[in-house]
Protein backbone atom coordinates (compact mmCIF):
# COMPACT_ATOMS: atom_id res chain seq x y z
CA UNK A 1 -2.61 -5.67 -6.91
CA UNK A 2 1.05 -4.45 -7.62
CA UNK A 3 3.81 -6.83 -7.47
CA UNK A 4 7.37 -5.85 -7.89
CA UNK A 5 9.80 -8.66 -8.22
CA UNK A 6 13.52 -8.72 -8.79
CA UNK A 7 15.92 -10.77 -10.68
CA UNK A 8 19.84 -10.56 -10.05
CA UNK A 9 21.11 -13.82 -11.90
CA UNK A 10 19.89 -15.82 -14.74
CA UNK A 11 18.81 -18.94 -12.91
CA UNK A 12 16.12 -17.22 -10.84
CA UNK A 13 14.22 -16.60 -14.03
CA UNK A 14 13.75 -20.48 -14.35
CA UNK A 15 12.33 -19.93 -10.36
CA UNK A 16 10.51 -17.27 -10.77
CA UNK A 17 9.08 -17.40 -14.41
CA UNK A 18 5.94 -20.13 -13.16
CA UNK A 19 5.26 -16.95 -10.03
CA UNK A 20 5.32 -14.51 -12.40
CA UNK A 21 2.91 -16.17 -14.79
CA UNK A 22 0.50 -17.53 -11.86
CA UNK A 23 0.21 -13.73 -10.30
CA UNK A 24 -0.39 -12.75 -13.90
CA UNK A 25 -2.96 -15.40 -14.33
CA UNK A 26 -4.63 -14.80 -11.04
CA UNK A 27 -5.22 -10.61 -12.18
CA UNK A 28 -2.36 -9.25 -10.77
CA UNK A 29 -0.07 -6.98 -12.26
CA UNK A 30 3.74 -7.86 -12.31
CA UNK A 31 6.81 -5.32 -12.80
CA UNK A 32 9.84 -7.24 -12.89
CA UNK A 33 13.23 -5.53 -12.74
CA UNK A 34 16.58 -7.24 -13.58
CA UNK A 35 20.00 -6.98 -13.22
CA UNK A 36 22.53 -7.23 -16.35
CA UNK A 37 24.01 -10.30 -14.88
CA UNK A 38 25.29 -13.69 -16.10
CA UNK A 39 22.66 -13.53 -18.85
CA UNK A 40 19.42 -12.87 -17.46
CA UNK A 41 18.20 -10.46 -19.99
CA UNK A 42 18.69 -13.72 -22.28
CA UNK A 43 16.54 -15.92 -20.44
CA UNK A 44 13.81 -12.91 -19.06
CA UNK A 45 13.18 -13.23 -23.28
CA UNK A 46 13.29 -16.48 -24.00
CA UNK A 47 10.97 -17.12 -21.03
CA UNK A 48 8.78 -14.38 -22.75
CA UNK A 49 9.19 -11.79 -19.84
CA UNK A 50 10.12 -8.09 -19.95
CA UNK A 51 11.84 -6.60 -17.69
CA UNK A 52 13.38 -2.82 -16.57
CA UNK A 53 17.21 -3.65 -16.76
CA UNK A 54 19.37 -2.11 -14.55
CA UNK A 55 23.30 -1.93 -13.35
CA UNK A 56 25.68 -4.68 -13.57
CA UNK A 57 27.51 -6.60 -11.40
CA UNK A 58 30.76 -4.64 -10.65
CA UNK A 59 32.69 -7.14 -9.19
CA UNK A 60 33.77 -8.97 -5.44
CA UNK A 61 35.48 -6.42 -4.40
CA UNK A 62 34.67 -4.16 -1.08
CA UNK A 63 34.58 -1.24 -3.13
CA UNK A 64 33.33 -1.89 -5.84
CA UNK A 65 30.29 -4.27 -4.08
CA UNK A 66 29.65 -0.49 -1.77
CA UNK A 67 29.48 1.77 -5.20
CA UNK A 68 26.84 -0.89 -7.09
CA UNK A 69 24.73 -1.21 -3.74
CA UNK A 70 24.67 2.57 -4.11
CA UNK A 71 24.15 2.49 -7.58
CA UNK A 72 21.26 -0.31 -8.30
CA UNK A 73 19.25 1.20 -5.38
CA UNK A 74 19.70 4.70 -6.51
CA UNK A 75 17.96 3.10 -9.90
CA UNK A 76 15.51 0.56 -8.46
CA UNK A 77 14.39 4.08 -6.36
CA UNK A 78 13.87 5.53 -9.64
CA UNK A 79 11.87 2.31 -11.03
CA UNK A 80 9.76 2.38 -7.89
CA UNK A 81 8.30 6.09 -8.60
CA UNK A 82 6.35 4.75 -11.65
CA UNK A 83 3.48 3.46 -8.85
CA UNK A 84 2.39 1.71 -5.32
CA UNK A 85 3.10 -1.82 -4.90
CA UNK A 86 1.64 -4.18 -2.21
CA UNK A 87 4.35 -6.42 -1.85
CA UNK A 88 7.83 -7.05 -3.29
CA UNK A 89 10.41 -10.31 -3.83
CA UNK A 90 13.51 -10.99 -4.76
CA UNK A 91 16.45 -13.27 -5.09
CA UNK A 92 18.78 -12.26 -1.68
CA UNK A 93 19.73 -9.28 -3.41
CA UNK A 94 20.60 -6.34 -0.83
CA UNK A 95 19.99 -3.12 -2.90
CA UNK A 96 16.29 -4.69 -3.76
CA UNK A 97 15.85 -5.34 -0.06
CA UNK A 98 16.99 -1.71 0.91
CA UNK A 99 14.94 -0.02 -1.68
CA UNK A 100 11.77 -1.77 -0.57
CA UNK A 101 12.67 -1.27 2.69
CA UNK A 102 13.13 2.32 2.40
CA UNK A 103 9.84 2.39 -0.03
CA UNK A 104 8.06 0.30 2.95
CA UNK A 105 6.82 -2.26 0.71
CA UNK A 106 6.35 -5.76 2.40
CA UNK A 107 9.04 -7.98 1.04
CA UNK A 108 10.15 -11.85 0.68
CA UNK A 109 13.61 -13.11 0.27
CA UNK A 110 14.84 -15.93 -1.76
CA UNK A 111 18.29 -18.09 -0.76
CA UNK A 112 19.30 -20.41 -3.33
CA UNK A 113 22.39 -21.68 -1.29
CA UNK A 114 23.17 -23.51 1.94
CA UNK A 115 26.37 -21.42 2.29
CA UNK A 116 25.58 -17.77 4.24
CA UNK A 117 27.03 -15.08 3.75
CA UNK A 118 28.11 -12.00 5.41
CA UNK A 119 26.46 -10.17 2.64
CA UNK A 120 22.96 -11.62 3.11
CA UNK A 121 22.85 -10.49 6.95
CA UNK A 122 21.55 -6.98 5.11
CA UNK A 123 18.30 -8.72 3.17
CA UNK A 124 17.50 -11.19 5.61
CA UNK A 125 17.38 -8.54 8.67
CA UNK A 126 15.69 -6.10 5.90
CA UNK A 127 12.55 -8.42 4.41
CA UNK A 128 9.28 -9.79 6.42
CA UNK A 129 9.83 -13.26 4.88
CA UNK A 130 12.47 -15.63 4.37
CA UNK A 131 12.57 -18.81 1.83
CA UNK A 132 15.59 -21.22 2.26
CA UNK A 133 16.43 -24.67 2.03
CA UNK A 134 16.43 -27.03 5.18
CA UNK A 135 20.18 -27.89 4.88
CA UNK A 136 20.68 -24.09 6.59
CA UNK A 137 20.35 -24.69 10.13
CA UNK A 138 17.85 -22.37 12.73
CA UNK A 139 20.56 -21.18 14.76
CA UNK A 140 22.76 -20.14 11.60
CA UNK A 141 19.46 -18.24 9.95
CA UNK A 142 19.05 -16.44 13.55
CA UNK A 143 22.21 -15.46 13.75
CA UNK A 144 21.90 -13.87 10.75
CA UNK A 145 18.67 -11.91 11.82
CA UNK A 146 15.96 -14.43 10.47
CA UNK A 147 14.20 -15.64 13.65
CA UNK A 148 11.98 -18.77 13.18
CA UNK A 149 8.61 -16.82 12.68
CA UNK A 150 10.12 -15.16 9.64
CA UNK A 151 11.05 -18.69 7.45
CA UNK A 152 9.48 -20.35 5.00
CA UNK A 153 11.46 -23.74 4.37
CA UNK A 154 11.54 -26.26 1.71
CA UNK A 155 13.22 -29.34 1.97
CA UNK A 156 16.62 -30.17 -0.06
CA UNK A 157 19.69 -28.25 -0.93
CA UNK A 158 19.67 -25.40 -3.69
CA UNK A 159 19.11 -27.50 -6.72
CA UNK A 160 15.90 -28.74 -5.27
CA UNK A 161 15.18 -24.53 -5.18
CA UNK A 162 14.00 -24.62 -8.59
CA UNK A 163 11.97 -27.67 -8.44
CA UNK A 164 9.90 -27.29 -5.16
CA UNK A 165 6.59 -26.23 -6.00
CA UNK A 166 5.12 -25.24 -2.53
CA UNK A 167 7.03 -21.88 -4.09
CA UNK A 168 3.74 -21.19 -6.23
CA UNK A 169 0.93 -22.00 -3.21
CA UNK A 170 3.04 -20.03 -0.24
CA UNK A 171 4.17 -16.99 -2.36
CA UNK A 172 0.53 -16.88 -3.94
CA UNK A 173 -1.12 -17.36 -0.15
CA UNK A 174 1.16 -14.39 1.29
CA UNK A 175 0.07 -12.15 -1.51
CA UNK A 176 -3.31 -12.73 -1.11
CA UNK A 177 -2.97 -12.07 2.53
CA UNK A 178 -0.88 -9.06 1.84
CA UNK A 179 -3.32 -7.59 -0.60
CA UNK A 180 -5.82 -7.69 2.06
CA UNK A 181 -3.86 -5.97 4.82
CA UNK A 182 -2.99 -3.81 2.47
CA UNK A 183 -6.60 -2.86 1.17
CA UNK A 184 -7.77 -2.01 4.76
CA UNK A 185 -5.14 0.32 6.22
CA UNK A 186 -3.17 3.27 5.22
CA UNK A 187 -3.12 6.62 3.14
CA UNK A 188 -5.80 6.05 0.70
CA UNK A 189 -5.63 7.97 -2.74
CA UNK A 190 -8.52 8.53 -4.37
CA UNK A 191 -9.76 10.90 -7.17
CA UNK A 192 -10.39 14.73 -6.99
CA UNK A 193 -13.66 15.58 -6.97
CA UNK A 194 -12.30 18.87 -8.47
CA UNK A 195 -9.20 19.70 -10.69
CA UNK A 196 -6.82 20.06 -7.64
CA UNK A 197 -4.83 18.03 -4.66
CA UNK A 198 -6.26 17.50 -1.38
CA UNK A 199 -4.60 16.31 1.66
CA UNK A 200 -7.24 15.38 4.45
CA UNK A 201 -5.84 14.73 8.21
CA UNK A 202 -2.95 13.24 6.46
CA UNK A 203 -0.39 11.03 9.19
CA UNK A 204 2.56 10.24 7.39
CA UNK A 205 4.55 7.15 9.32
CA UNK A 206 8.46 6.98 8.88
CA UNK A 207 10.02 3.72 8.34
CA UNK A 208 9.40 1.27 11.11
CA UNK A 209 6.25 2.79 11.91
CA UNK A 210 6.71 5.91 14.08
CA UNK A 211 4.82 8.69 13.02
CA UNK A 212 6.16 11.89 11.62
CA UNK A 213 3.57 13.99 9.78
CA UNK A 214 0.84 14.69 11.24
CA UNK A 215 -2.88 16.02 10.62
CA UNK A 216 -1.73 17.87 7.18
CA UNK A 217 -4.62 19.53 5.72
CA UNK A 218 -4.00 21.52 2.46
CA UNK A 219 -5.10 22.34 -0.96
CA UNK A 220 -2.49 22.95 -4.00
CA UNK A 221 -4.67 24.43 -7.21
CA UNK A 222 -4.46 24.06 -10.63
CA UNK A 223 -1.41 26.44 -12.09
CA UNK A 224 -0.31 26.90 -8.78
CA UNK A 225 3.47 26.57 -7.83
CA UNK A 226 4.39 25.04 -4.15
CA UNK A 227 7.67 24.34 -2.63
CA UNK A 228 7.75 21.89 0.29
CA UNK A 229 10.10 23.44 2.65
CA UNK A 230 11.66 22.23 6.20
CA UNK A 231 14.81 20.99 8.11
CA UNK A 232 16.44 17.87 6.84
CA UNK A 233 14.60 15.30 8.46
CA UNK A 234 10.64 16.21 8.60
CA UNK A 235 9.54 13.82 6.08
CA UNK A 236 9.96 16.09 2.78
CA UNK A 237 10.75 13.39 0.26
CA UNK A 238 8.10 10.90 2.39
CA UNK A 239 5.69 13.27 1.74
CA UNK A 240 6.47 13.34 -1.88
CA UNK A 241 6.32 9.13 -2.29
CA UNK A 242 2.84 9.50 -0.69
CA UNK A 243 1.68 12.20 -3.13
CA UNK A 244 2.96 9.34 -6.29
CA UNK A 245 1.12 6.25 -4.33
CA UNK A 246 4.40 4.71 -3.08
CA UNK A 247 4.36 5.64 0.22
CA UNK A 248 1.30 3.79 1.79
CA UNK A 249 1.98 4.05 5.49
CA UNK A 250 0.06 6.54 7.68
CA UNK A 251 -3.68 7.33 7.67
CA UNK A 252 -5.95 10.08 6.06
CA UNK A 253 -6.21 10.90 2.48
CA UNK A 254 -5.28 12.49 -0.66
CA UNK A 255 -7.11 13.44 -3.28
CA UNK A 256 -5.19 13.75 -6.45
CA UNK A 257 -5.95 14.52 -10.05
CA UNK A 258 -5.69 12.07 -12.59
CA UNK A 259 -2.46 9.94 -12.48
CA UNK A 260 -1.83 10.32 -16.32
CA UNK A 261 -1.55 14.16 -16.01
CA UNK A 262 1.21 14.26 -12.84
CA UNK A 263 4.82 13.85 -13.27
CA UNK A 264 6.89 12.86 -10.16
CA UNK A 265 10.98 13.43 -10.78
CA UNK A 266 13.27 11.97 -8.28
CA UNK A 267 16.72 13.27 -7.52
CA UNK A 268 18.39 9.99 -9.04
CA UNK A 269 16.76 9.92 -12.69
CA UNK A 270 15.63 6.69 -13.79
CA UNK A 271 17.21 6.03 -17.29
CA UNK A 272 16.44 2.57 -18.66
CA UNK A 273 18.73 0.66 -20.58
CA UNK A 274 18.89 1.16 -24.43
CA UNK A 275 18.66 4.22 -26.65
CA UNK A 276 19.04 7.88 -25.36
CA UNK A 277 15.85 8.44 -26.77
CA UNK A 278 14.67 5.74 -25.25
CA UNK A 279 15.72 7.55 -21.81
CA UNK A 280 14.13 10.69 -22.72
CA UNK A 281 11.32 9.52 -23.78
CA UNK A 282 10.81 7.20 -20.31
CA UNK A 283 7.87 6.23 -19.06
CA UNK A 284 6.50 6.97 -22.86
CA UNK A 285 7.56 4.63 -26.04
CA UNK A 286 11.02 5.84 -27.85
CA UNK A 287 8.48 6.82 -30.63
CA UNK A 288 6.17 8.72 -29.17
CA UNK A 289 7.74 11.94 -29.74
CA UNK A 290 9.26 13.75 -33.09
CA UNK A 291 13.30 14.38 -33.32
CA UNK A 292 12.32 18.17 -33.72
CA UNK A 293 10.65 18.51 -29.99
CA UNK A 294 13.36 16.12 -28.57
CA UNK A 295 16.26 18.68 -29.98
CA UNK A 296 14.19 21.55 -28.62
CA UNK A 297 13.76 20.24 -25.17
CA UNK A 298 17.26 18.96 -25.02
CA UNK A 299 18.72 22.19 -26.06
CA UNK A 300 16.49 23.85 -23.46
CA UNK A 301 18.74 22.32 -20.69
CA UNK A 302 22.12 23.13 -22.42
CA UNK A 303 22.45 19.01 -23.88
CA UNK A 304 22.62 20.43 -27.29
CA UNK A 305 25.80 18.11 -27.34
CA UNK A 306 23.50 14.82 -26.96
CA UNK A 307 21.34 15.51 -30.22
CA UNK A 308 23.18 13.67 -32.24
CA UNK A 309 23.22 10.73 -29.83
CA UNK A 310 19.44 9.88 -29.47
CA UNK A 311 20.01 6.74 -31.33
CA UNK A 312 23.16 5.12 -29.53
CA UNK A 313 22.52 2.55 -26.95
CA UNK A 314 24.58 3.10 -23.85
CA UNK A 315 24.21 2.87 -19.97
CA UNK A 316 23.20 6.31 -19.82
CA UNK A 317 23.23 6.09 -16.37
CA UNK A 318 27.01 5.85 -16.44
CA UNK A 319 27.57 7.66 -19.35
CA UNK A 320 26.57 11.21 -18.29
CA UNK A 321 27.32 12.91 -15.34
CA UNK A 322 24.61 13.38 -12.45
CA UNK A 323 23.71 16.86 -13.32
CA UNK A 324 23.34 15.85 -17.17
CA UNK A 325 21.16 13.24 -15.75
CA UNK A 326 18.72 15.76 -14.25
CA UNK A 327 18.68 18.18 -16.84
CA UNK A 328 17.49 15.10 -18.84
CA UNK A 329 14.64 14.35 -16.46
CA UNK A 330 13.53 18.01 -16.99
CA UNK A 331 13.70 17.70 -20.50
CA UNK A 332 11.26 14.82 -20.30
CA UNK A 333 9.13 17.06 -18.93
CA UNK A 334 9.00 19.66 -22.00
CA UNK A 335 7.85 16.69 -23.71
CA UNK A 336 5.01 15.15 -21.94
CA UNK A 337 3.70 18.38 -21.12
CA UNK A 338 2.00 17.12 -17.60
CA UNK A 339 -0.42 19.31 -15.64
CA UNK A 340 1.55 18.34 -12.25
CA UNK A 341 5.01 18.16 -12.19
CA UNK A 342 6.74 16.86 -8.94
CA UNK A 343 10.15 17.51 -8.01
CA UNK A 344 11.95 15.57 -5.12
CA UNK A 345 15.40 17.40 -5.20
CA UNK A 346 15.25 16.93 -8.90
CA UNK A 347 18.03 19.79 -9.48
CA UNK A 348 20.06 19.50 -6.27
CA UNK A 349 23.12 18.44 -8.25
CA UNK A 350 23.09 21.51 -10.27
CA UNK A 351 24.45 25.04 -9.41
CA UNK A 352 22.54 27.29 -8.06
CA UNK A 353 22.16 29.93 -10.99
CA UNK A 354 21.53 26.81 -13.60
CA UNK A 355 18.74 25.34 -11.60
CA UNK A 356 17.23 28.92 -11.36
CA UNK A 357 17.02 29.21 -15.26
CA UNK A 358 15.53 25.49 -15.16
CA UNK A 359 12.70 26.38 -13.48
CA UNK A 360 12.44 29.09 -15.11
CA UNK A 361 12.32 27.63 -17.80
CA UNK A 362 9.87 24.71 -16.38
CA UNK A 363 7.25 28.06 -15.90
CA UNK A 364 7.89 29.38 -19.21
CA UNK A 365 7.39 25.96 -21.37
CA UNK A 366 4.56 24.71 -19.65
CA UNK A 367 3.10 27.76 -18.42
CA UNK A 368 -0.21 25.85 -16.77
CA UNK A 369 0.80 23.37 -15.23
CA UNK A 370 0.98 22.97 -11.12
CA UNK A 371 4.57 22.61 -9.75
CA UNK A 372 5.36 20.96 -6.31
CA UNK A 373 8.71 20.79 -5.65
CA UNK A 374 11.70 20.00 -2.63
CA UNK A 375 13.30 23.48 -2.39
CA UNK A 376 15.55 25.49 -0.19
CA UNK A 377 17.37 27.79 -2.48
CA UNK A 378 16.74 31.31 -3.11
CA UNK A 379 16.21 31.12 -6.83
CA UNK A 380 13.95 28.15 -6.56
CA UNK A 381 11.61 29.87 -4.21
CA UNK A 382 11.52 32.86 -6.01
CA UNK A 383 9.84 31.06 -8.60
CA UNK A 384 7.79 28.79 -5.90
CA UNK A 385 5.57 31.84 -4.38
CA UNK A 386 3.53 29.26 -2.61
CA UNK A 387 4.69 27.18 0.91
CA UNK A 388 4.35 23.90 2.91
CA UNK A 389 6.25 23.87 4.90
CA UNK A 390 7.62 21.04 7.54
CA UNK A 391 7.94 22.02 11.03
CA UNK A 392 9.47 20.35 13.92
CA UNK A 393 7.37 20.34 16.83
CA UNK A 394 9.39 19.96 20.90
CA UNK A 395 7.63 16.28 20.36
CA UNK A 396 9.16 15.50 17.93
CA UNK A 397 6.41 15.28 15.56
CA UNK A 398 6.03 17.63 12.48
CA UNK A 399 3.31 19.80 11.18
CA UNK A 400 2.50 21.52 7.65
CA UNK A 401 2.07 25.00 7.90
CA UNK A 402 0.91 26.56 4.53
CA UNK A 403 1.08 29.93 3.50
């Protein structure tokens, strides 16, 4: 099973290092994302954990809190579209919360400190679980949103956080019991029989469980180009998480070609900490591609200008604007050559004439490969000749109509 846990400050590694290593040792498979905060890419490494880096702390200010929540969930979004994960936990951070929330992903909650804040009203309504110390009373944790059903206490104030091993037996039992809920309900993914993607009475449930999509039965071919069309609102990018495994929630199936051959680009890029060829590159190693096709794909999407850059570590994400951002993402694509590429409003930041020549060019450089993409705008579609399309029924409900 997939376990995605989150680190905001340098003392939860000393917490969560022994979870990590007992999921590990127990044949589960642990992504661990952190952010670049008091230190804790120090002690991930001396603890001898990796993790996926992302934003820093930007301060206590109103403002400033409001553009990193944006921020670190627009890039744990990005994280999240490597795979599927059964259950996620983190340290009372709210832009973890939110993105698993949004991503549906069952989710625990660390507090480390008998003082609430207004702040942690967002995680505590957001998760399914709650750990905190016994010196925060019932009523303060309810009026917060944690009822009693959702707590999981441990004696002692916050110092005693890091020592109290019922930690390792409770987190390991809800996994366990996760991972079996988990295994008997929603979309399942499975292979394709054939070289192609199958959706089979596909439901598709929003968040909180009411259902949107429903009954889709359709066929996309090898080499064939799809946009996903509909009103704002009919489950376009849900449909897209379900097609990448992260969207779980519904019933039916799809059967998809091999995951190493499909390519799913969301409209906030993920670009990991380090190198710029480290970012293009992503999810392959820096190395795994020569300077010669890296110049060539760059220069494809007009970032001649970043060439000479590929070796100077920066936070990209900060560094270049949005719509440099997703004309790197495409470039990625000119490199790993995939024989699905999926596009989730991966050019809505650019204008309408340069996102035209980008798929264009997307057609022209891998000529073979299937596209499925978000689209609305004329030049997009032109190059899209297939539909699905999202329709909202007097219900409420939405269908996909193919053509």
């Amino acid at each position: 099973m997939r376990v995605w846990v989150d680190i905001t400050d340098a003392g939860h590694v000393v917490f969560l290092a022994p979870i990590v290593r007992r999921l590990e040792d127990g044949g589960h498979t642990v992504t661990l994302t952190a952010r670049r905060f008091a230190g804790a890419d120090t002690v991930l490494r001396r603890y001898g954990l990796g993790g996926v880096l992302t934003t820093a702390h930007r301060g206590g200010g109103i403002g400033a809190r409001a553009v990193g929540l944006v921020n670190r969930t627009a890039q744990l979004l990005g994280s999240a579209s490597s795979g599927r994960y059964a259950v996620a936990a983190g340290s009372h951070a709210s832009d973890f919360a939110l993105t698993a929330w949004m991503l549906g992903i069952p989710q625990m909650t660390f507090l480390d400190d008998e003082r609430l804040r207004r702040s942690n009203a967002v995680n505590i309504r957001l998760v399914d679980e709650v750990a905190v110390p016994e010196a925060i009373s019932p009523a303060t944790l309810a009026a917060f949103g944690a009822p009693a059903g959702k707590l999981l206490r441990y004696p002692g104030f916050k110092e005693e956080y890091y020592l109290y091993d019922v930690r390792l037996s409770s987190f390991s039992d809800a996994i366990d019991a996760t991972q079996r809920e988990f295994d008997s309900a929603g979309i399942r993914i499975e292979p394709a029989a054939a070289d192609g993607l199958r959706l089979s009475d596909l439901c598709v449930e929003a968040p909180r469980g009411r259902a949107l999509i429903e009954h889709a039965n359709a066929t996309i071919l090898p080499g064939e180009r799809v946009a996903i069309t509909g009103q704002a609102g009919t489950g376009r990018t849900m449909l897209m998480r379900a097609l990448a495994g992260i969207w779980p929630f519904g019933r039916g199936r799809i059967a998809e070609p091999p995951r190493e051959r499909m390519l799913f680009l969301a409209q906030q890029p993920y670009l990991p900490i380090g190198s710029l060829r480290c970012a293009i590159a992503y999810p392959s190693a820096p190395d795994a591609f020569a300077d010669e096709a890296i110049t060539a794909a760059l220069r494809d999407f007009g970032l001649e200008s970043l060439v000479a850059r590929l070796d100077e570590e920066e936070p990209w994400d900060q560094v270049l604007s949005v719509q440099e951002q997703q004309r790197l993402a495409l470039a990625r694509v000119l490199l790993h050559q995939p024989g699905w590429i999926f596009l989730d409003e991966a050019t809505s930041n650019l204008d309408q004439e340069t996102e035209r020549k980008a798929y264009a060019t997307l057609v022209e450089k891998v000529p073979r490969a299937a596209v499925v993409a978000v689209a609305e705008r004329p030049g997009v579609l032109d190059v899209l000749p297939r539909r699905w399309n999202l329709a909202a029924t007097a219900e409420g409900r939405v269908t996909l109509e193919t053509a």
